[in-house]
Protein backbone atom coordinates (compact mmCIF):
# COMPACT_ATOMS: atom_id res chain seq x y z
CA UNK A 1 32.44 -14.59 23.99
CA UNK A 2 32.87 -11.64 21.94
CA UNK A 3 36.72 -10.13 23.01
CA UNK A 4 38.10 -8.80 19.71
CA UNK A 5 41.60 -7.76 20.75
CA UNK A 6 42.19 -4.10 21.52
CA UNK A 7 38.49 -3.43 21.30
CA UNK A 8 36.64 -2.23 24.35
CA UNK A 9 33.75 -4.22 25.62
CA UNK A 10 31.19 -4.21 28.90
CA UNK A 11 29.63 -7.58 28.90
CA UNK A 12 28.02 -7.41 32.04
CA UNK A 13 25.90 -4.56 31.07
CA UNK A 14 25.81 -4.97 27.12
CA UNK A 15 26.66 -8.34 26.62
CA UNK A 16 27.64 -9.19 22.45
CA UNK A 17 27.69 -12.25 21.03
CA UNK A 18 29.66 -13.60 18.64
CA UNK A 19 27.17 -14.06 15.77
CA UNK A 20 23.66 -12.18 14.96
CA UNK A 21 20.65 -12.29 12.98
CA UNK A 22 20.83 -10.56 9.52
CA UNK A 23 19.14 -10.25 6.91
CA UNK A 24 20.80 -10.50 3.44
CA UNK A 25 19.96 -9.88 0.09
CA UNK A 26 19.23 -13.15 -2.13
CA UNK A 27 18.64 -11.90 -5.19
CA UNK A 28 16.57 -8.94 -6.09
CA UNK A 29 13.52 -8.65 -4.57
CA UNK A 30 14.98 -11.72 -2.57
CA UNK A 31 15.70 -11.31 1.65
CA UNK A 32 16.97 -14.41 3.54
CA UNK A 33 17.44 -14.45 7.25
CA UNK A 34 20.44 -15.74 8.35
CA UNK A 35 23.59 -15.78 11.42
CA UNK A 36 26.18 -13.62 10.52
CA UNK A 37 29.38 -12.64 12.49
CA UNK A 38 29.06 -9.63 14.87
CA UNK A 39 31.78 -6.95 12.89
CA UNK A 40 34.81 -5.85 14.87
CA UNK A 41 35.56 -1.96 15.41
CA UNK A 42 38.44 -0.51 14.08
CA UNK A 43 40.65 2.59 14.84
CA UNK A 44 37.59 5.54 15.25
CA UNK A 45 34.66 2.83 14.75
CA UNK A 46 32.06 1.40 17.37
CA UNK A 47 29.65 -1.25 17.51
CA UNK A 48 26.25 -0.34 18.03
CA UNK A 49 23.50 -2.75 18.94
CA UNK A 50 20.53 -1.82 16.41
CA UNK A 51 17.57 -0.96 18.33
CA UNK A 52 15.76 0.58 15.16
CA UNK A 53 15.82 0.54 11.58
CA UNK A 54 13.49 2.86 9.74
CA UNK A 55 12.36 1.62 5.66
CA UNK A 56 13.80 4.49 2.95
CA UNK A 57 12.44 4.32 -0.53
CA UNK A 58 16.11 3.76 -1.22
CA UNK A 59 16.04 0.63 0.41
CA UNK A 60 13.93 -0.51 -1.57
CA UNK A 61 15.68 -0.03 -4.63
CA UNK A 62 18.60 -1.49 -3.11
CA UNK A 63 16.33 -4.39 -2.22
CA UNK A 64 14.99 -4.84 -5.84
CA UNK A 65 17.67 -3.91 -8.27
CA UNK A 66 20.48 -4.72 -5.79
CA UNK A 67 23.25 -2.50 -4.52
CA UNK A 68 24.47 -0.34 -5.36
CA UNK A 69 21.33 0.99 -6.75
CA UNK A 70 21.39 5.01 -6.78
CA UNK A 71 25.16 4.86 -6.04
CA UNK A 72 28.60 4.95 -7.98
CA UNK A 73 30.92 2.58 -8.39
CA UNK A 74 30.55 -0.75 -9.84
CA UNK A 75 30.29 -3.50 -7.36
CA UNK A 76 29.15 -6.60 -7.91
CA UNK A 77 25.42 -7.97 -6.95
CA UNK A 78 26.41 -10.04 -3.64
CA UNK A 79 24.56 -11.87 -2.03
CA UNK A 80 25.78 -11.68 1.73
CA UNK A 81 25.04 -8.21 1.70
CA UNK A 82 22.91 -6.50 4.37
CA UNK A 83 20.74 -3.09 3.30
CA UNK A 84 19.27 -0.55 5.53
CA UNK A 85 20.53 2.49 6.49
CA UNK A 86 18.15 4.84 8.26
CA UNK A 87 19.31 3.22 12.04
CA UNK A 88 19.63 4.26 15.54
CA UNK A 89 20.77 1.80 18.93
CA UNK A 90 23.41 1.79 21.48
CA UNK A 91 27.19 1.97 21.49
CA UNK A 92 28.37 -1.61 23.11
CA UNK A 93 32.10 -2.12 21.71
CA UNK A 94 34.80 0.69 21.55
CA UNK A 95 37.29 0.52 18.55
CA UNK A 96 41.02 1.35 19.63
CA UNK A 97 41.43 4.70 21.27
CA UNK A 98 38.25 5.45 21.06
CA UNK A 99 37.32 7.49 24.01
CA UNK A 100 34.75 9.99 22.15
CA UNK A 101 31.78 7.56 22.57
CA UNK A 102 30.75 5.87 25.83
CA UNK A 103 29.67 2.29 26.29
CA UNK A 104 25.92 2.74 26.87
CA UNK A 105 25.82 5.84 25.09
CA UNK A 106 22.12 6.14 22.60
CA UNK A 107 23.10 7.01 18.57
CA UNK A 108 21.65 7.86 15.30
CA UNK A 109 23.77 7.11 12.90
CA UNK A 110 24.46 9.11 9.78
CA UNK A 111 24.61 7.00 6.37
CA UNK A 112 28.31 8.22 5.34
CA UNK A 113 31.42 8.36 6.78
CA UNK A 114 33.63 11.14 4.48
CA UNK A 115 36.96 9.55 3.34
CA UNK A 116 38.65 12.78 5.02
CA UNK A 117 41.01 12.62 1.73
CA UNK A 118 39.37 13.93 -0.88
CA UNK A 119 37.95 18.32 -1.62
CA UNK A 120 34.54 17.25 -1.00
CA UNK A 121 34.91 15.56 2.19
CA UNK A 122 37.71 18.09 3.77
CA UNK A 123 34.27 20.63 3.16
CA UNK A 124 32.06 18.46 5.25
CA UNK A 125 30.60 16.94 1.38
CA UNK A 126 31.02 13.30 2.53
CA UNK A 127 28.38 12.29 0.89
CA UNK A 128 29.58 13.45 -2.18
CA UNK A 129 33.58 11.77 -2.22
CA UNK A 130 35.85 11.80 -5.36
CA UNK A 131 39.30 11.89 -5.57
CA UNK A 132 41.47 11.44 -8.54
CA UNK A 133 39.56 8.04 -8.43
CA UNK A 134 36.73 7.55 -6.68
CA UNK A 135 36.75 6.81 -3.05
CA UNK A 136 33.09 6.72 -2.89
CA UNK A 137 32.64 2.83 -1.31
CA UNK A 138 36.18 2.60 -0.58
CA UNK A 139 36.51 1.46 3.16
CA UNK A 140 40.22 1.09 2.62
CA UNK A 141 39.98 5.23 1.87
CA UNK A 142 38.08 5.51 5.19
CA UNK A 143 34.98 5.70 3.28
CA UNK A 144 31.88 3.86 3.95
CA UNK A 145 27.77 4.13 3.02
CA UNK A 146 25.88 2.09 5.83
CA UNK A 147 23.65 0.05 3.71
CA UNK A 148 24.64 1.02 0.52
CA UNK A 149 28.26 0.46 0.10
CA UNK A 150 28.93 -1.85 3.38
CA UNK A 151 26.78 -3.79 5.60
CA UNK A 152 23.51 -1.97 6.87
CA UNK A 153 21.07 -2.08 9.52
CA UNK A 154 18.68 -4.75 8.86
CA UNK A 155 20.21 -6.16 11.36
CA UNK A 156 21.40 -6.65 14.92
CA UNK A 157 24.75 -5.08 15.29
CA UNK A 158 27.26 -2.89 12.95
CA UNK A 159 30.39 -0.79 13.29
CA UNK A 160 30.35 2.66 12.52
CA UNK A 161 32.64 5.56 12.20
CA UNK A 162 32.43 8.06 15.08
CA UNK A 163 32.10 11.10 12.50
CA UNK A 164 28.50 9.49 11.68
CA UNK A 165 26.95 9.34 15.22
CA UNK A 166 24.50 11.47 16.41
CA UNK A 167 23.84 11.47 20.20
CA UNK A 168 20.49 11.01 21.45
CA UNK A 169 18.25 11.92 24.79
CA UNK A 170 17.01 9.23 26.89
CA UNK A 171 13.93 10.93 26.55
CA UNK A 172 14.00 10.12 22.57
CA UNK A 173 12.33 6.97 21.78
CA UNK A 174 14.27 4.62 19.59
CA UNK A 175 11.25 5.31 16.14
CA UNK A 176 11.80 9.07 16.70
CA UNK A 177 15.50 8.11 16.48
CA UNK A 178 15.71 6.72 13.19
CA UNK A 179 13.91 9.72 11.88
CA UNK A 180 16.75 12.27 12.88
CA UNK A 181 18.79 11.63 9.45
CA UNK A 182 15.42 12.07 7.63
CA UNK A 183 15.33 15.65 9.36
CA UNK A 184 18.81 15.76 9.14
CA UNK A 185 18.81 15.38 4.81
CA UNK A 186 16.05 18.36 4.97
CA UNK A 187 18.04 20.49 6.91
CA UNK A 188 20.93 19.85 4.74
CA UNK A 189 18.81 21.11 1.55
CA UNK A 190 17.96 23.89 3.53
CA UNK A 191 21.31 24.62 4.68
CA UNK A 192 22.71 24.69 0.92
CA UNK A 193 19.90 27.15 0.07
CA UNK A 194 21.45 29.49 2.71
CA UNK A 195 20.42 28.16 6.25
CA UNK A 196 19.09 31.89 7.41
CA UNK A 197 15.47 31.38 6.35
CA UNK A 198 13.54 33.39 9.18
CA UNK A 199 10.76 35.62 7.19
CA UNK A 200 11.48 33.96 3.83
CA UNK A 201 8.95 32.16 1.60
CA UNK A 202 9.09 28.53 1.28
CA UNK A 203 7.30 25.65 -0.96
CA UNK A 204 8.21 22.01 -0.22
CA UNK A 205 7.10 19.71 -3.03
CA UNK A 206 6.11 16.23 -2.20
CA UNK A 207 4.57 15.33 1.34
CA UNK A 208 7.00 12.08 1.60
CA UNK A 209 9.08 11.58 4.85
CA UNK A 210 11.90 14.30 3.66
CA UNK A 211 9.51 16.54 2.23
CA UNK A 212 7.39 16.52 5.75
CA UNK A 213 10.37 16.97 7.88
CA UNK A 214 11.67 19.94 5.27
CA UNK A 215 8.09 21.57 5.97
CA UNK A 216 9.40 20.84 10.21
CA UNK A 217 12.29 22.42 9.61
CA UNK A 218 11.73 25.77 7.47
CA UNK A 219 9.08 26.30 10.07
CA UNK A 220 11.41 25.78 13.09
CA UNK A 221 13.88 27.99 11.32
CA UNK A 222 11.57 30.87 10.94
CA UNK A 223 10.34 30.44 7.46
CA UNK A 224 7.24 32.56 6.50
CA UNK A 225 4.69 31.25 4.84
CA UNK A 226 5.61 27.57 4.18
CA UNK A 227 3.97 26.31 1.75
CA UNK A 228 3.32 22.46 1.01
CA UNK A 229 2.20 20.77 -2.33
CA UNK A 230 1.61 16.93 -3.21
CA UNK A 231 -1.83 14.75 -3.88
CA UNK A 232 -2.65 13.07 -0.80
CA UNK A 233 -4.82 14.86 1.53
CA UNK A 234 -3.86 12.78 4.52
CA UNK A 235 -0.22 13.66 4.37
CA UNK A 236 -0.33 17.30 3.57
CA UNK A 237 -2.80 17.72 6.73
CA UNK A 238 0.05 16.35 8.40
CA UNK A 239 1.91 18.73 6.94
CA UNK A 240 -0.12 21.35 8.55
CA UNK A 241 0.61 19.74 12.11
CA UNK A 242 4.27 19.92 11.41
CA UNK A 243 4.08 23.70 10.06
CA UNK A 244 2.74 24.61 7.07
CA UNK A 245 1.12 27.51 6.64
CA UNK A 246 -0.73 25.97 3.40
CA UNK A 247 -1.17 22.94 1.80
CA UNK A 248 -2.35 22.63 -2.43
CA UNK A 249 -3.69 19.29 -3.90
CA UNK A 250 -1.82 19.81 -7.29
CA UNK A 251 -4.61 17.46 -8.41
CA UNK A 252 -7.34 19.67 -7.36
CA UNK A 253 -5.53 22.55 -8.59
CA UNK A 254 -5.06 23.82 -12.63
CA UNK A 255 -1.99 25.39 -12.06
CA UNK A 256 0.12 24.59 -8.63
CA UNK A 257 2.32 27.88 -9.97
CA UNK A 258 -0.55 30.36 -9.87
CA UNK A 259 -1.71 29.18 -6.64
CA UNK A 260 1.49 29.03 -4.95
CA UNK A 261 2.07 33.07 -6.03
CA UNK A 262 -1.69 33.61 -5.19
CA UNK A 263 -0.70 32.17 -1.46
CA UNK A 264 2.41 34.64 -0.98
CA UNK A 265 0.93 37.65 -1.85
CA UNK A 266 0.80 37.47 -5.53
CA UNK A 267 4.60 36.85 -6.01
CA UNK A 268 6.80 33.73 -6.28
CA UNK A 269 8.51 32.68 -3.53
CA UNK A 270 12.43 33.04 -2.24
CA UNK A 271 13.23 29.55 -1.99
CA UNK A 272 11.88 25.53 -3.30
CA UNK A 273 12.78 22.35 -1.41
CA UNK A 274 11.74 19.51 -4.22
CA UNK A 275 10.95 16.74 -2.82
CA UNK A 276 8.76 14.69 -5.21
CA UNK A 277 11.15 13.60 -7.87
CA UNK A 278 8.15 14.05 -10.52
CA UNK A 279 8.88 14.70 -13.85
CA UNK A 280 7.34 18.41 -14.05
CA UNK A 281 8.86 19.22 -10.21
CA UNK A 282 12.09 21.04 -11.66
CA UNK A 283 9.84 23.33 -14.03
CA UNK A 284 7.45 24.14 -11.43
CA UNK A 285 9.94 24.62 -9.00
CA UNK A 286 11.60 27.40 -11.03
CA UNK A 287 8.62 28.94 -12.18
CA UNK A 288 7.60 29.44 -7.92
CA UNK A 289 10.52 31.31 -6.84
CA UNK A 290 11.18 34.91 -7.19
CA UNK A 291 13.76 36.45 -9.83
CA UNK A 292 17.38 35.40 -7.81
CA UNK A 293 15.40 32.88 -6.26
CA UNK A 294 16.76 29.47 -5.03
CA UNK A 295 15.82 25.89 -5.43
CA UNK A 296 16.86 22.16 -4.13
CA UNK A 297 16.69 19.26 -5.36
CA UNK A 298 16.50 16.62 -2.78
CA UNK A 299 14.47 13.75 -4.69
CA UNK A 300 16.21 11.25 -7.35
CA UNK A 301 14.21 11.65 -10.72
CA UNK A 302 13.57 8.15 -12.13
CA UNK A 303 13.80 9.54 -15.38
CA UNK A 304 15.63 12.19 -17.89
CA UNK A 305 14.19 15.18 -16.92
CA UNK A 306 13.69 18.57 -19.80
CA UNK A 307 14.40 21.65 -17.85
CA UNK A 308 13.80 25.49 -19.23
CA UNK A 309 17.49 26.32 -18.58
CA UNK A 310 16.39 29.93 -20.50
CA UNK A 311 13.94 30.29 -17.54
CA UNK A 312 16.59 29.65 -14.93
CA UNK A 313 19.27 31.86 -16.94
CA UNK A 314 17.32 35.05 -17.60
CA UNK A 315 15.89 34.65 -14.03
CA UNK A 316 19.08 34.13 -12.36
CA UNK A 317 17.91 31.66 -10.29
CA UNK A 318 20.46 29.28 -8.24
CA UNK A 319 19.59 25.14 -8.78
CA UNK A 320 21.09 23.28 -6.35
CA UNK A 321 21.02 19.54 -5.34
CA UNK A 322 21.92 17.64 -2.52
CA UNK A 323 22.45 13.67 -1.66
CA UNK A 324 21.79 12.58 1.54
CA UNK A 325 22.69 14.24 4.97
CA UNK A 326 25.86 16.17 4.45
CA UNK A 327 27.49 19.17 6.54
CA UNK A 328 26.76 17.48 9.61
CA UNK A 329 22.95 18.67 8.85
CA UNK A 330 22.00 16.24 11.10
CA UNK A 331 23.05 17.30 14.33
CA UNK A 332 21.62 20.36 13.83
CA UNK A 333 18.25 18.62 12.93
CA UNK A 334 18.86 16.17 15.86
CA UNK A 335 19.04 19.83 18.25
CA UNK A 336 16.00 20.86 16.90
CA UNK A 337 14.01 17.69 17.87
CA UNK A 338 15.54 17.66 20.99
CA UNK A 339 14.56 20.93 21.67
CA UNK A 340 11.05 20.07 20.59
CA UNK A 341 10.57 22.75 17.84
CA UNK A 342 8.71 19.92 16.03
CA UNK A 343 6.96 16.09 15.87
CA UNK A 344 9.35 14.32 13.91
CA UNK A 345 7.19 11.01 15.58
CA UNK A 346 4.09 12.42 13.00
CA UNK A 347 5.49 10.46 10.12
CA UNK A 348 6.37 7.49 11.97
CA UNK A 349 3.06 5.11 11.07
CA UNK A 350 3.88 1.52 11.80
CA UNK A 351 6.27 -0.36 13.38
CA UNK A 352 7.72 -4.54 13.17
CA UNK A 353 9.94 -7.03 14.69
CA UNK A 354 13.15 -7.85 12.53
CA UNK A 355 11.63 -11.44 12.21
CA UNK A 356 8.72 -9.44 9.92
CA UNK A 357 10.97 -7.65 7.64
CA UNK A 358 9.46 -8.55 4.79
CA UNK A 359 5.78 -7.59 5.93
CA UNK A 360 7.50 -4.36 7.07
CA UNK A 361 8.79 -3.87 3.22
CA UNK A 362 5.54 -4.73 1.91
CA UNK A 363 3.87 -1.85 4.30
CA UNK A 364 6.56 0.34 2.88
CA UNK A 365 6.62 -0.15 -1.15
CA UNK A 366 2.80 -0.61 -1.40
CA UNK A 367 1.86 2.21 1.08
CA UNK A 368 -0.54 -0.34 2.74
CA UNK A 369 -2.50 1.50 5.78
CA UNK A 370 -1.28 4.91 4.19
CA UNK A 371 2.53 3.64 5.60
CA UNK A 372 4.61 6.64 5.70
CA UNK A 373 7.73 6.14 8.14
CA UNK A 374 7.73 2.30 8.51
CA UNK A 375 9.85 1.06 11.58
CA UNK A 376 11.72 -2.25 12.27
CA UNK A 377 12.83 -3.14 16.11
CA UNK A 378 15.12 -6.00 16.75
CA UNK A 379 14.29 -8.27 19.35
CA UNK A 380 16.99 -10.15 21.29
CA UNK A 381 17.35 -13.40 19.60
CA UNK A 382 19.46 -16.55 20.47
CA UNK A 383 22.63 -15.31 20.60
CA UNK A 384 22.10 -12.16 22.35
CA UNK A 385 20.09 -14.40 25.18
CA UNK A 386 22.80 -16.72 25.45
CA UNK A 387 25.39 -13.94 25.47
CA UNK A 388 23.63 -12.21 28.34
CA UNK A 389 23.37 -15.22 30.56
């Protein structure tokens, strides 16, 4: 039976057992399925039983290239390591004096917890730690990166910091939970480009998972027009359902700057959310906002990418980028979708048992069916079943 000392636990209603099924990296490109203890909360940390886990692009570099792909530091490849970070389920254990989280209680769960150390994090930039040395991936800072740094959610339990959950409506099924950091990351772009948006012009570039929720939330926010750009037609009419005012085909169109002026009037616009990570996004983006105009960057380049710094210089206009879901962005987002001011559930295409988590990866990195926002559930396996009887 699972009784960590000092750690709070209600077997009768959420029974834990004392091992789980987890998927682990093998190599790259390499998952094996495997038992692996259930982690023990510590001082501010829960366990939460992993309901969902949604499939990031990020994942799958982590998958194929091995943590810690798109991260700092310099840890070795290992092989016990579980990815996924994009997770909701339900607090079951309660770390030491932890009395801000109920056993029971429905999460999403933010990727970082801030070392609470360091500039960055003491200004609500956890997801962007330093320190003298780097406490990014440090857990013995008090920093961790579900899924990138320490164990993820391709699994059936994990601890977590209380600064990264997100509480969740009953109402709220478990897919649209895992989608509530992916609204949360575009409300964090949104927030760095100066949160007050109502009446402003937007463009969102690239109609993946962020950039669809960043067209949700301008529009929520009060953004007018929104504008949406990308080549496939499917997504950016789902764009439309979540908000946009107008979609462009860049590769229908002979020049996506033109057009995007054309749409607002004849003028460029006040703000750019770029979400595409293509290699002519950053010119484009500069070249669609208004002198003084502002522009994220929310999308890793693959690639060295030339930028017309003289543009951005005798324009004045601010560049600014943004890693993951920082400022506690996703609460906010997580507000917004509870008050209904949009379908995050739009993206969500196609969901899988854990058992299928390779034919769930698959869906993801070859966009089979059109896969947008690809789901895994965990079903209760041996150990839970035993646990609970």
């Amino acid at each position: 039976m699972y009784a960590p000392q000092g750690v709070k636990t209600n077997h009768n209603e959420f029974p834990v057992p004392e091992s789980q099924r987890a998927w682990v990296l093998g190599g790259p490109g390499e998952l094996v399925f495997k038992e692996k203890p259930v982690p023990v909360p510590k001082k501010a940390e829960v366990l939460v039983r992993i309901d969902a886990v949604a499939i990031c692009a990020t994942d799958l570099e982590i998958i194929y290239h091995g943590p810690p792909a798109s991260i700092q530091g310099g840890l070795p490849f290992n092989k016990d390591f579980t990815p996924g970070h994009e997770y909701m389920g339900t607090v079951v254990a309660l770390g030491p004096g932890v009395d801000e989280y109920n056993i029971g209680q429905r999460v999403a769960v933010e990727i970082h917890a801030g070392c609470g150390q360091c500039k960055r994090c003491r200004e609500g930039m956890y997801t962007s730690c330093h320190n003298y040395g780097l406490n990014y991936g440090d857990v013995d800072k008090g920093h961790r990166a579900n899924g990138f740094t320490t164990d993820g959610g391709f699994c059936e339990y994990q601890v977590n910091n209380i600064n990264t959950l997100v509480s969740l409506e009953d109402e709220m099924t478990d897919e649209e939970g895992t989608l509530v950091v992916t609204a949360g990351t575009a409300m964090y772009a949104l927030t760095e480009l100066g949160g007050l948006v109502a009446g402003e012009s937007v463009v969102v570039t690239g109609p993946g998972p962020i950039g669809l929720m960043a067209v949700a939330v301008a529009k929520a926010l009060g953004a007018q027009p929104v504008i949406l750009t990308g080549t496939r037609d499917n997504r950016l009419e789902i764009g439309k359902q979540l908000g946009a005012d107008a979609v462009i085909n860049i590769r229908k169109t002979p020049d996506v700057v033109a057009e995007v002026k054309k749409l607002n009037g004849g003028k460029g616009v006040d703000y750019v959310v770029e979400c595409s990570a293509a290699t002519s996004a950053v010119n484009d983006a500069v070249r669609m906002v208004n002198r003084g105009g502002k522009v994220c960057l929310a999308a890793f380049a693959h690639e060295e990418v030339p930028v017309d710094v003289a543009h951005i210089v005798r324009n004045n206009i601010y560049v600014y980028g943004i890693r993951g879901e920082g400022k506690s962005a996703t609460h906010r987002a997580e507000a917004y979708m509870r008050q209904k001011r949009f379908d995050a559930t739009l993206i969500h295409t196609h969901t899988f048992d854990l058992d299928d988590l390779p034919t769930a990866i698959r869906y993801a990195k070859d966009r089979v069916e059109d896969a947008i926002k690809v789901v895994v559930k965990a079903k209760m396996g041996a150990a839970q079943k035993e646990a609970a009887e």
